[in-house]
N, C-alpha and C. Protein backbone atom coordinates (compact mmCIF):
# COMPACT_ATOMS: atom_id res chain seq x y z
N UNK A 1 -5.86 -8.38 11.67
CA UNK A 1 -4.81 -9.01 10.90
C UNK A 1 -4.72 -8.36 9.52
N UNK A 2 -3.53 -7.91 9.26
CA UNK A 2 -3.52 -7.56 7.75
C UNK A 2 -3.14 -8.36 6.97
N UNK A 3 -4.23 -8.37 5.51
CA UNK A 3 -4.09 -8.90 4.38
C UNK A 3 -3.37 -8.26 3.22
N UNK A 4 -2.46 -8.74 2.58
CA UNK A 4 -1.35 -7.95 1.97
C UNK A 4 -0.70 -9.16 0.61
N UNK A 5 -0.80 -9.00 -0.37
CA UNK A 5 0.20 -10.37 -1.22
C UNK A 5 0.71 -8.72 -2.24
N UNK A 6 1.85 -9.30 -2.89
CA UNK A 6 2.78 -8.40 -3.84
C UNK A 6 1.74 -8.66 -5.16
N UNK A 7 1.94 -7.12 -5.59
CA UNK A 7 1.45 -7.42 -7.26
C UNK A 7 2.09 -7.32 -7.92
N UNK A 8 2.60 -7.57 -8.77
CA UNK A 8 3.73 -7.70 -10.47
C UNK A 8 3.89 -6.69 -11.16
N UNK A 9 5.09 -6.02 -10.42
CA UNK A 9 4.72 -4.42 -11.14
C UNK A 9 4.44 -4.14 -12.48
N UNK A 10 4.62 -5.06 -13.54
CA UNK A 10 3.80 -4.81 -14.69
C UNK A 10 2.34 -4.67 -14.65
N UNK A 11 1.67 -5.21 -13.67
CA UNK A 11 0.29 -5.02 -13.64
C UNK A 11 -0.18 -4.05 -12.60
N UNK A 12 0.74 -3.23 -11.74
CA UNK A 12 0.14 -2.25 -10.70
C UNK A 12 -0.65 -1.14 -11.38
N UNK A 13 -0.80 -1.49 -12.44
CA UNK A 13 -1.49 0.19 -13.60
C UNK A 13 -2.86 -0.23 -12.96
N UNK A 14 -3.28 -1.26 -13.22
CA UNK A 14 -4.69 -2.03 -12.54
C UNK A 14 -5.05 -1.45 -11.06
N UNK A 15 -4.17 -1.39 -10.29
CA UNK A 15 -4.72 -1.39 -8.86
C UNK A 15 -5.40 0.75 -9.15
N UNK A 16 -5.27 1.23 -10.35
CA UNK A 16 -5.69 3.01 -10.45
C UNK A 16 -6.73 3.09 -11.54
N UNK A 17 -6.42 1.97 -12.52
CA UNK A 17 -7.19 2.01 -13.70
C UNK A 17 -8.44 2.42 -13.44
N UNK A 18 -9.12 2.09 -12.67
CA UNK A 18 -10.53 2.05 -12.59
C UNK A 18 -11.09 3.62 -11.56
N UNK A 19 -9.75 4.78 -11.44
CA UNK A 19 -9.96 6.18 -11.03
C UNK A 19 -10.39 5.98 -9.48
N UNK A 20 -9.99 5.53 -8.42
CA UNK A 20 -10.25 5.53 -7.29
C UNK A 20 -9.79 6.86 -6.36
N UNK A 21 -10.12 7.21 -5.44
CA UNK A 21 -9.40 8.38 -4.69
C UNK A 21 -8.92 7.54 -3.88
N UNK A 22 -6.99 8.37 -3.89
CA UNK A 22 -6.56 7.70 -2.93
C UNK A 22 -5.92 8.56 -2.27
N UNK A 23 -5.16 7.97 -1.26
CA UNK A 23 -4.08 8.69 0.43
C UNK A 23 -3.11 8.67 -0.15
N UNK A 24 -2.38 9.54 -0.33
CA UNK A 24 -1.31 10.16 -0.55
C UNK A 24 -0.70 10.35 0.78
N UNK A 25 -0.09 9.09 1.01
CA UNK A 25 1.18 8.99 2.75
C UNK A 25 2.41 9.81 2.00
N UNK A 26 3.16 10.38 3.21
CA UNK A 26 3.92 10.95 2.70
C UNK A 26 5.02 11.39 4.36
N UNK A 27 6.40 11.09 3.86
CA UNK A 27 7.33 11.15 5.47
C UNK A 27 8.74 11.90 4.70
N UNK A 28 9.16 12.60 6.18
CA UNK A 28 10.52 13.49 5.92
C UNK A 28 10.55 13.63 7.14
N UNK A 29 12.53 13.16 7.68
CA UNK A 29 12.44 13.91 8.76
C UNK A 29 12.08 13.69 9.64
N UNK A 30 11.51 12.06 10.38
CA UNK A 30 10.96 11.92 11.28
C UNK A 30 8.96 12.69 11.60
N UNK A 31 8.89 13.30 10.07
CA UNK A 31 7.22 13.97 10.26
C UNK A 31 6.63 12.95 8.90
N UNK A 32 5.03 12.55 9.24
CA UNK A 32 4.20 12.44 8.50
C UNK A 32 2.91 12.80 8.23
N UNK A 33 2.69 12.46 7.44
CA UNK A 33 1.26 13.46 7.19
C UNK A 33 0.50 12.17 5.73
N UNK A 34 -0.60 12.49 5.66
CA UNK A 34 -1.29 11.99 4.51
C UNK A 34 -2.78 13.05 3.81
N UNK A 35 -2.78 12.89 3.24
CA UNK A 35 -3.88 13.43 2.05
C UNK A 35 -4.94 12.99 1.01
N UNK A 36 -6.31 13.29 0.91
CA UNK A 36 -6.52 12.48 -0.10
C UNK A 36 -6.47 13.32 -1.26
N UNK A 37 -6.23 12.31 -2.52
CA UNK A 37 -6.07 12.93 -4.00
C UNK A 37 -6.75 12.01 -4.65
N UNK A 38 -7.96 13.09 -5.56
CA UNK A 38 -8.83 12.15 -6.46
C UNK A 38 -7.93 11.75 -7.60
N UNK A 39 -6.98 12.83 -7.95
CA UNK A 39 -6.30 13.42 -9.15
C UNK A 39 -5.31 12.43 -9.40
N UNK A 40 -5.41 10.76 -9.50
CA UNK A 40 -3.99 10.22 -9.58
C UNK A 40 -4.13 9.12 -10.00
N UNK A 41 -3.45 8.77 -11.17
CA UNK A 41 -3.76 7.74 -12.27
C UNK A 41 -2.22 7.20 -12.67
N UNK A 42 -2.83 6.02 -12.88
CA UNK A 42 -1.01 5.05 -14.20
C UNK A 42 -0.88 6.31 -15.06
N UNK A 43 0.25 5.82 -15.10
CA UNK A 43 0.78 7.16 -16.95
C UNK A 43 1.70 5.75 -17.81
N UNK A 44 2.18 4.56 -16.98
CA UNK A 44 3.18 3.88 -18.01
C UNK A 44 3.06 2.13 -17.06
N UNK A 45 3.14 1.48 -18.23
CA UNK A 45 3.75 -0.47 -17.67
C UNK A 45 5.09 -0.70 -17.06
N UNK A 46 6.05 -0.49 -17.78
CA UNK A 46 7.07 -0.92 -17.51
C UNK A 46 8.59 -0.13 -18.02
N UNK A 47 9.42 0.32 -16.67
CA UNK A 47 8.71 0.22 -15.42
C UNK A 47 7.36 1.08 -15.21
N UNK A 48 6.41 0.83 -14.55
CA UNK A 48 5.12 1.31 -14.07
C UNK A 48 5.52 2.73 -13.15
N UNK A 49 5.03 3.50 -14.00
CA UNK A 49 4.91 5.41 -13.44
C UNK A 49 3.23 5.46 -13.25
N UNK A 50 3.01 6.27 -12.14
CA UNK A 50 1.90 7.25 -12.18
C UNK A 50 1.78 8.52 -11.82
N UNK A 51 0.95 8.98 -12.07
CA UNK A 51 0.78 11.12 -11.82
C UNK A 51 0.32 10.96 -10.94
N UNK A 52 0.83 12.13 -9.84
CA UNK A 52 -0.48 12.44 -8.86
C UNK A 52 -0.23 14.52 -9.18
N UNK A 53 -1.89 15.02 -8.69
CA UNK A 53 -1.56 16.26 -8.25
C UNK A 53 -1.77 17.01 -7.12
N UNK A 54 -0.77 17.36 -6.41
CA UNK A 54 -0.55 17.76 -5.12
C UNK A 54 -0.23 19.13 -4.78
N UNK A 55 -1.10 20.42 -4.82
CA UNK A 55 -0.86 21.40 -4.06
C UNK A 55 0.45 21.65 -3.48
N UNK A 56 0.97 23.10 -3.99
CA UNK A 56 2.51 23.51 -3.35
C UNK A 56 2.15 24.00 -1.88
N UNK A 57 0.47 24.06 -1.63
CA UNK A 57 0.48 25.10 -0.30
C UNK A 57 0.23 23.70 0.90
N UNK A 58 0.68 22.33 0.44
CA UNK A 58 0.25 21.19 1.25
C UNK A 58 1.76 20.68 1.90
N UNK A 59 1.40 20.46 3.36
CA UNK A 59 2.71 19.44 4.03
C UNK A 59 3.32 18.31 3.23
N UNK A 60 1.35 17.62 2.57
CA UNK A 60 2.29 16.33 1.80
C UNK A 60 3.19 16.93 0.69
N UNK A 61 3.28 18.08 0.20
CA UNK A 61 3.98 18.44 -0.90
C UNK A 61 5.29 18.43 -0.44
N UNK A 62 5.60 19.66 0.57
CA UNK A 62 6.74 19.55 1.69
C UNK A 62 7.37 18.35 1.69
N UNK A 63 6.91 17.23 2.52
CA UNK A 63 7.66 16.18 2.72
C UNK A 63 7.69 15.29 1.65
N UNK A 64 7.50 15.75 0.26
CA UNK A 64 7.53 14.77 -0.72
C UNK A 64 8.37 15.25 -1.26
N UNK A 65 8.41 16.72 -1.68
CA UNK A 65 9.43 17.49 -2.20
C UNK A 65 10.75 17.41 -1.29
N UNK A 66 11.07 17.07 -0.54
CA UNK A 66 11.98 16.92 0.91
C UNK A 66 12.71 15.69 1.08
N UNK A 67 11.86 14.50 0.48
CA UNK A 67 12.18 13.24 1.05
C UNK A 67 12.06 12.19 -0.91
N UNK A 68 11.57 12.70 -1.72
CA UNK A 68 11.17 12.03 -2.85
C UNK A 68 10.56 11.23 -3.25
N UNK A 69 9.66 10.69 -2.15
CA UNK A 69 8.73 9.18 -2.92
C UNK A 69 7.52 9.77 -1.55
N UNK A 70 6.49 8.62 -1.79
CA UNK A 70 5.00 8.78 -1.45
C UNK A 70 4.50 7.52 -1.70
N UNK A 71 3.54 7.37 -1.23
CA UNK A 71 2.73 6.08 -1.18
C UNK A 71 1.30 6.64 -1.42
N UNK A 72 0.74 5.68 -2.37
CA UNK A 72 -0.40 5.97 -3.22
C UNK A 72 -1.36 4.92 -2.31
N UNK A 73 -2.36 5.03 -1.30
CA UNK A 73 -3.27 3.61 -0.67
C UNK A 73 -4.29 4.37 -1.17
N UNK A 74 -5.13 3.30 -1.70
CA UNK A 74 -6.66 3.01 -1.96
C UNK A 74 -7.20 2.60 -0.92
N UNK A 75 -8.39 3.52 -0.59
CA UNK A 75 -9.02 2.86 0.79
C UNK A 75 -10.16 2.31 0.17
N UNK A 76 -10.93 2.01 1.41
CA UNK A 76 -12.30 0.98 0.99
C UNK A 76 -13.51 2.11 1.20
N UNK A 77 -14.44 1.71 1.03
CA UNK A 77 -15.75 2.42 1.30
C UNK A 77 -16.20 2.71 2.91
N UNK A 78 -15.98 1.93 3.30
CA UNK A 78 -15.78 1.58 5.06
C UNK A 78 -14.49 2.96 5.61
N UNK A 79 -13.49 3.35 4.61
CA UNK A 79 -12.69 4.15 4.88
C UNK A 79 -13.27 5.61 4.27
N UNK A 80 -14.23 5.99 3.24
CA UNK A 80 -14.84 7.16 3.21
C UNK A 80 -14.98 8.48 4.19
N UNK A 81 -15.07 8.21 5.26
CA UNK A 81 -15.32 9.40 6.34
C UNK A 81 -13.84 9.40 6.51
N UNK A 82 -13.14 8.80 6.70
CA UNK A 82 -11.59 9.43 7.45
C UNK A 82 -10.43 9.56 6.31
N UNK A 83 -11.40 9.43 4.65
CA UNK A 83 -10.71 10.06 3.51
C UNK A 83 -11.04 11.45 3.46
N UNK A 84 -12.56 11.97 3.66
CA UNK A 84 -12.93 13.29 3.83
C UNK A 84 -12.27 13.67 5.31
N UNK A 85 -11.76 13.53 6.27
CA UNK A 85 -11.63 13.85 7.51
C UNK A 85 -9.77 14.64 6.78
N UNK A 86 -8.85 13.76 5.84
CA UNK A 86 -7.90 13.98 5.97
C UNK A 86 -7.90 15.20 4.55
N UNK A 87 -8.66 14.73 3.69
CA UNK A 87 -8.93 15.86 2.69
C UNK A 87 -9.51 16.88 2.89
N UNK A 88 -9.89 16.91 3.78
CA UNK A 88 -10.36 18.55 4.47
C UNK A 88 -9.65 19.39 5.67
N UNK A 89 -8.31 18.92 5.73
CA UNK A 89 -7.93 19.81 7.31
C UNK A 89 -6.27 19.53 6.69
N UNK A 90 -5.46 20.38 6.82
CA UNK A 90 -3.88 20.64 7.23
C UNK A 90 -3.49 19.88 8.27
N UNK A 91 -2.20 19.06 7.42
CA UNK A 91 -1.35 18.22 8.66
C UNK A 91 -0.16 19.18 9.05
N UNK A 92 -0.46 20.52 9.01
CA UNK A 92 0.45 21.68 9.66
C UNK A 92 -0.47 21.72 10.79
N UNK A 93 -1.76 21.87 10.68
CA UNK A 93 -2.42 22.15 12.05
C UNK A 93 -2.43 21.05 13.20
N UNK A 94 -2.82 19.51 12.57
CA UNK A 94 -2.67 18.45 13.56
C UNK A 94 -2.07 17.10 12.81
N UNK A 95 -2.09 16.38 13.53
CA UNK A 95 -1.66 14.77 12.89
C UNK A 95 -3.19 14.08 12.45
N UNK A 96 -2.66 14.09 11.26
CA UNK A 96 -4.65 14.24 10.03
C UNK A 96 -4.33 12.70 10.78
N UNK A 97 -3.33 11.58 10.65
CA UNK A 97 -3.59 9.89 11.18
C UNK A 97 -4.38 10.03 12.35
N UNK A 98 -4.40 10.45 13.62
CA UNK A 98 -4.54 10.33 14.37
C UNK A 98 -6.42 10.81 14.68
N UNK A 99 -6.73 12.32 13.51
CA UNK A 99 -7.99 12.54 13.72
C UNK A 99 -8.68 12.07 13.17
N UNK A 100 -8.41 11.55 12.02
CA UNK A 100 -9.29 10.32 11.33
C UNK A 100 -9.42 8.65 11.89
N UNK A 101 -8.19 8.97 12.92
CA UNK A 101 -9.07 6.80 13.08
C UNK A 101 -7.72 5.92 12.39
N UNK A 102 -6.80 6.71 11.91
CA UNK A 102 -6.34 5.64 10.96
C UNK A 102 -4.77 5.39 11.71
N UNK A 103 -4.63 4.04 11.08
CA UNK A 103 -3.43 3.52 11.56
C UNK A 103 -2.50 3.01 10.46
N UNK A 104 -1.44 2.95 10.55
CA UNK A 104 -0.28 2.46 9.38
C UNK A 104 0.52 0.84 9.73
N UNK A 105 1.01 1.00 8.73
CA UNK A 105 2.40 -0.07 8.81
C UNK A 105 3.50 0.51 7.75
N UNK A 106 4.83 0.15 7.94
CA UNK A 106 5.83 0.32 6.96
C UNK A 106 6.13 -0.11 5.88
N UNK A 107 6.07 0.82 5.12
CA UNK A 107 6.55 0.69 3.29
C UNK A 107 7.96 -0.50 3.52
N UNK A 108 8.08 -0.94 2.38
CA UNK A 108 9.15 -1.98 2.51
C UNK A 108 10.12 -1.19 1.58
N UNK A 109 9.97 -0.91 0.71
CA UNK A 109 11.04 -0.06 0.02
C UNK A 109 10.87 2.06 0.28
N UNK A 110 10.12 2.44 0.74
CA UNK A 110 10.14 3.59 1.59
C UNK A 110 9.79 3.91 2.51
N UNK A 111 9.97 5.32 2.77
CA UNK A 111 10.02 5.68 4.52
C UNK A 111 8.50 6.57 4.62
N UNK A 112 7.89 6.40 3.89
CA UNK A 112 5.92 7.08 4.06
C UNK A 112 5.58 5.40 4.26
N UNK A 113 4.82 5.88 5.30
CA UNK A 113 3.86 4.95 5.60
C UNK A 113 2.93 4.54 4.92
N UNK A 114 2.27 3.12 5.14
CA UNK A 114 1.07 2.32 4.53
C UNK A 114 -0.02 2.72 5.25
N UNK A 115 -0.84 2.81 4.90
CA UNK A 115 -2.49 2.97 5.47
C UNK A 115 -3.03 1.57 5.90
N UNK A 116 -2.98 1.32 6.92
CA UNK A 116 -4.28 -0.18 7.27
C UNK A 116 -5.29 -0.06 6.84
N UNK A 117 -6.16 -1.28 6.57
CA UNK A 117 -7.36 -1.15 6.14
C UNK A 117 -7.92 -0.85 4.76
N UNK A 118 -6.71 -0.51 3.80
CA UNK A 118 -7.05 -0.13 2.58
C UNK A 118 -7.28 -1.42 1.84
N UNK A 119 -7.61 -1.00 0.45
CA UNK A 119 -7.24 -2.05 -0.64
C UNK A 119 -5.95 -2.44 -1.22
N UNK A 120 -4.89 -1.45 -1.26
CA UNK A 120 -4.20 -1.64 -2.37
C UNK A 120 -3.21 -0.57 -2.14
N UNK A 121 -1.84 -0.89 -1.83
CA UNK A 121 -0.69 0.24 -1.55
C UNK A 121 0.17 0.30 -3.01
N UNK A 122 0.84 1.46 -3.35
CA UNK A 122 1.30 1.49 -4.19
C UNK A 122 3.18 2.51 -3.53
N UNK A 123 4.21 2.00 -3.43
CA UNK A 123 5.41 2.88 -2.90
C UNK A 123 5.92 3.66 -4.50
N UNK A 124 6.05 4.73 -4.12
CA UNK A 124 6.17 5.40 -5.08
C UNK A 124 7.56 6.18 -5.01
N UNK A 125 8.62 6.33 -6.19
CA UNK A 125 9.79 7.16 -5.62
C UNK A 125 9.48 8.26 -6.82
N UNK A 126 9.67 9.44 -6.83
CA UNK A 126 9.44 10.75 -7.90
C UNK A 126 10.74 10.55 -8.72
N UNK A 127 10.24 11.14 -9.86
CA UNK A 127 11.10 10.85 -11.17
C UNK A 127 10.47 12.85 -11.36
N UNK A 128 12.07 13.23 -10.81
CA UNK A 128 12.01 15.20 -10.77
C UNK A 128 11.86 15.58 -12.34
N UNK A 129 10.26 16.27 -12.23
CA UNK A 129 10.03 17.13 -13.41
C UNK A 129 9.94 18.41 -12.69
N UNK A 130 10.80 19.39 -12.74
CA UNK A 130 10.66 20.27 -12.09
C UNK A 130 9.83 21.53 -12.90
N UNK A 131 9.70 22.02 -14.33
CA UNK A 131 8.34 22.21 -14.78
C UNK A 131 7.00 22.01 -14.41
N UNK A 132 6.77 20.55 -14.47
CA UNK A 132 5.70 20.05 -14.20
C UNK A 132 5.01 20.24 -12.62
N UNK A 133 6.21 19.85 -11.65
CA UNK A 133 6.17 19.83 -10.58
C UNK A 133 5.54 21.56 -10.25
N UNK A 134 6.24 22.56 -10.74
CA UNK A 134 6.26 23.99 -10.04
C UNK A 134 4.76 24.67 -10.99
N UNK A 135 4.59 24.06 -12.34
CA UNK A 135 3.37 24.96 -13.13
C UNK A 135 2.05 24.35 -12.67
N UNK A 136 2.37 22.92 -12.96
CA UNK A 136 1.16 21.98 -12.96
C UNK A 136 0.67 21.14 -11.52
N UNK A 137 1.59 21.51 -10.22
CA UNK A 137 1.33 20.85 -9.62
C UNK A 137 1.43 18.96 -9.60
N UNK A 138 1.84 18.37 -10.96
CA UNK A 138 1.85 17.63 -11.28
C UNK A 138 3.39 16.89 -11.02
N UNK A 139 3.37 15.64 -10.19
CA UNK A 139 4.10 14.67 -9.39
C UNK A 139 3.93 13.46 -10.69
N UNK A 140 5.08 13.11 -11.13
CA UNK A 140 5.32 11.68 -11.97
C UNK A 140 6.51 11.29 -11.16
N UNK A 141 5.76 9.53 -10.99
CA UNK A 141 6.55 8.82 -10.07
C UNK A 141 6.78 7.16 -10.39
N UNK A 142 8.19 6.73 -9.97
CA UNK A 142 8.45 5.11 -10.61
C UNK A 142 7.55 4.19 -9.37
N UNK A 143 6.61 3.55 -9.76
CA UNK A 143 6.55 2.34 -8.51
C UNK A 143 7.22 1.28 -8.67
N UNK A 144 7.75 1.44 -7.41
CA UNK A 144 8.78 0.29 -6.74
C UNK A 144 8.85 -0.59 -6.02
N UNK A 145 7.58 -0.46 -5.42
CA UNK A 145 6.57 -1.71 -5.11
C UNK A 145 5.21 -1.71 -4.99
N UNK A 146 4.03 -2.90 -5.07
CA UNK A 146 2.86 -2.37 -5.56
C UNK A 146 1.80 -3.76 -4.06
N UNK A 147 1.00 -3.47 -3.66
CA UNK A 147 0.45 -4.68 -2.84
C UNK A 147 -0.98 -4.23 -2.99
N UNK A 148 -1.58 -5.47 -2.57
CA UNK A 148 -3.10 -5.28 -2.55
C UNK A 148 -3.84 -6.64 -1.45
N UNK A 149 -4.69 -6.29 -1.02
CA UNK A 149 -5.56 -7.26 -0.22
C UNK A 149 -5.78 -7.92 -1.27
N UNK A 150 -5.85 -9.62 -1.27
CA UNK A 150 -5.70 -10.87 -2.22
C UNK A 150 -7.53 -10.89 -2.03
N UNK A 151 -7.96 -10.54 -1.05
CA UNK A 151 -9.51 -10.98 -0.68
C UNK A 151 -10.72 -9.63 -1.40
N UNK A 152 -9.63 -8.50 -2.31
CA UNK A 152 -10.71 -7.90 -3.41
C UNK A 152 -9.72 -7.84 -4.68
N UNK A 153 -8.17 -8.14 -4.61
CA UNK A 153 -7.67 -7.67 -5.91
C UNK A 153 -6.48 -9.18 -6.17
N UNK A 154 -6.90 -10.34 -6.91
CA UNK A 154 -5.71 -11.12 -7.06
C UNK A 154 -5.95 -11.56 -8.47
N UNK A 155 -4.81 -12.09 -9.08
CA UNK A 155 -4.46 -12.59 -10.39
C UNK A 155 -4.88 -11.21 -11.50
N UNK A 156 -4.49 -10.28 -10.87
CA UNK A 156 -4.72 -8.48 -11.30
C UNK A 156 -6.14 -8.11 -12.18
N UNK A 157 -6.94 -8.68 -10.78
CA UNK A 157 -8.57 -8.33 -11.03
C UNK A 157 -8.75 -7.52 -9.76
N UNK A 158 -9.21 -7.12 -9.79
CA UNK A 158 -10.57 -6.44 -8.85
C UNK A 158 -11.93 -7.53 -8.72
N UNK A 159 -11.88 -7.74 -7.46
CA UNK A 159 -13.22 -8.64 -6.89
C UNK A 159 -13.51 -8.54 -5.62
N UNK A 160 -14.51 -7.36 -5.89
CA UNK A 160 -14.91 -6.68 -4.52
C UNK A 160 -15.84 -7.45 -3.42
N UNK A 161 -15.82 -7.97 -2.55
CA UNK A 161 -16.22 -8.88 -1.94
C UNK A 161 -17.09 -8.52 -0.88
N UNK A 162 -17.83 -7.16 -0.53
CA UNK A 162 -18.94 -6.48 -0.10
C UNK A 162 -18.94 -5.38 -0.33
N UNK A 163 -19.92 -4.65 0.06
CA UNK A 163 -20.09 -2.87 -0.41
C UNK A 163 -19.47 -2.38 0.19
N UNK A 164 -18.93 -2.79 1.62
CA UNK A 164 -17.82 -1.72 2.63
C UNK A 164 -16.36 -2.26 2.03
N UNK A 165 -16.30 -3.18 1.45
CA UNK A 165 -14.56 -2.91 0.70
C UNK A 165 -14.51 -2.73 -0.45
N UNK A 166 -15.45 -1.64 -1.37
CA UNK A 166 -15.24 -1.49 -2.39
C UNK A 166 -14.34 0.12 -2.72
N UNK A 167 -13.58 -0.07 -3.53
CA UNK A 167 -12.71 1.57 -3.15
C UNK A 167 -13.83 2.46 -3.48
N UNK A 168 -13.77 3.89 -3.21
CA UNK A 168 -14.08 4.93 -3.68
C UNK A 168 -13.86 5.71 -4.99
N UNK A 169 -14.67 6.66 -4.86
CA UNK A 169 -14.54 7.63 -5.88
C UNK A 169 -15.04 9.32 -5.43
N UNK A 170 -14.40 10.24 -5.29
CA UNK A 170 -15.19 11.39 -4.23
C UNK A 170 -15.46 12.57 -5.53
N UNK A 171 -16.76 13.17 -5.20
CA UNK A 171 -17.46 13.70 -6.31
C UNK A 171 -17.13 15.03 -5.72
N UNK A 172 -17.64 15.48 -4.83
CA UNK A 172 -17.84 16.96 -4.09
C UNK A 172 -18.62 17.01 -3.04
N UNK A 173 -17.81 18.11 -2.00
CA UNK A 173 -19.20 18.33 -0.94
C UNK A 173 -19.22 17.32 -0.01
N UNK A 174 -18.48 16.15 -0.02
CA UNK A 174 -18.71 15.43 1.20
C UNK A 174 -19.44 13.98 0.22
N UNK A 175 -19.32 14.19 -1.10
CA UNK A 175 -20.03 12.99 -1.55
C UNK A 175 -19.45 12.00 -2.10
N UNK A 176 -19.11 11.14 -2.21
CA UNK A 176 -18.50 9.90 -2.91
C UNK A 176 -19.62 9.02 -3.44
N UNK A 177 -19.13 8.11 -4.42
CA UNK A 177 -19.96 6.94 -4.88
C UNK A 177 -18.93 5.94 -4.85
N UNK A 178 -19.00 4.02 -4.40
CA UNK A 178 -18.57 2.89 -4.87
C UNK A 178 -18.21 2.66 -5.87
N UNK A 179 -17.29 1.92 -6.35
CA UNK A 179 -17.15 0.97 -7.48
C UNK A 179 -18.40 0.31 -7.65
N UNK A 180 -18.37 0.81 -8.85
CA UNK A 180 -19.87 -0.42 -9.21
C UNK A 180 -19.25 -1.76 -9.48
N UNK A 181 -20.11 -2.87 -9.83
CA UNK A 181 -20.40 -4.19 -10.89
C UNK A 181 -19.44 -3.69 -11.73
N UNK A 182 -18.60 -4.50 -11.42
CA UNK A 182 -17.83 -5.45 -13.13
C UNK A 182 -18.47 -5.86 -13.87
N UNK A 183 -18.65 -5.50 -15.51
CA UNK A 183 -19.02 -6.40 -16.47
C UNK A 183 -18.12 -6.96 -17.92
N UNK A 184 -18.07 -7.81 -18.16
CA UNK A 184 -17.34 -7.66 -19.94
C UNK A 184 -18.08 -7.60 -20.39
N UNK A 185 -17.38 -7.36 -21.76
CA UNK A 185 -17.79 -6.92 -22.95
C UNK A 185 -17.33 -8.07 -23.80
């Protein structure tokens, strides 16, 4: 069963704040493909933009550059192996969904798919910097809608509720570390 409630797009900066690696879904054309990107953070509140950076020699670039929006999912820790499975292989060579394990559902305001099983979807439509886009590899995008599992992220906290649904963070080499402990200050 999927768990899913809307977040307030003034507060979707929250569901990146804390630097997670996420899937970069991405559709054109009847083709999809996904990717992971450590590289992708808020840049603004309202309306709520974030960066991602995405390789010109990648499909997801193709069908993003092709079609204009992307979906940003945060997976869980439990999702680690089939984030390295899709960050390491070309969805020119096979369907990366299918060799990793993973399954989707539909964006409500776009046509890239949602990731099951994640924490936290973000639909993203590109706001064309074509500079940025062609030097830097660098994607700035409006979110246009933002969701999260209510059972680790509600009233725009993070409350990770075991060690296998805590998002990631991928270092190198096949290595990631958890979200640690929340504390204030």
């Amino acid at each position: 069963m999927r768990h899913y409630q809307a977040v307030e797009l003034t507060k979707a900066y929250r569901l990146l704040n804390h630097g997670p690696t996420t899937l970069v879904s991405s559709a054109h054309a009847g083709r999809t493909n996904v990717m992971a990107a450590s590289w992708a953070m808020p840049l603004d509140f309202d309306p709520p933009k974030v960066v991602v950076v995405i390789d010109k020699s990648t499909l997801t670039r193709e069908l993003i550059e092709a079609s204009g929006e992307f979906a940003l999912n945060i997976p869980t820790r439990a999702l680690a192996e089939a984030t390295l499975v899709v960050g390491s292989s070309s969805g020119r060579d096979h369907d990366k969904f299918a060799a990793a394990g993973l399954t989707t559902f539909p964006a409500e305001h776009i046509g890239a798919p949602l990731v099951d099983g994640c924490l936290a979807w973000l639909e993203c439509r590109v706001i064309p910097e074509a500079n940025n886009e062609a030097r830097y590899d660098l994607f700035i995008a409006e979110v246009v809608a933002a969701w999260a599992d209510p059972r680790a992220f509600s009233n725009g906290r993070w409350h990770f509720a075991d060690q296998e649904q805590r998002s990631v963070h991928y270092l190198a080499g096949g290595a990631f570390f958890a979200t640690g402990q929340a504390f204030e200050v």
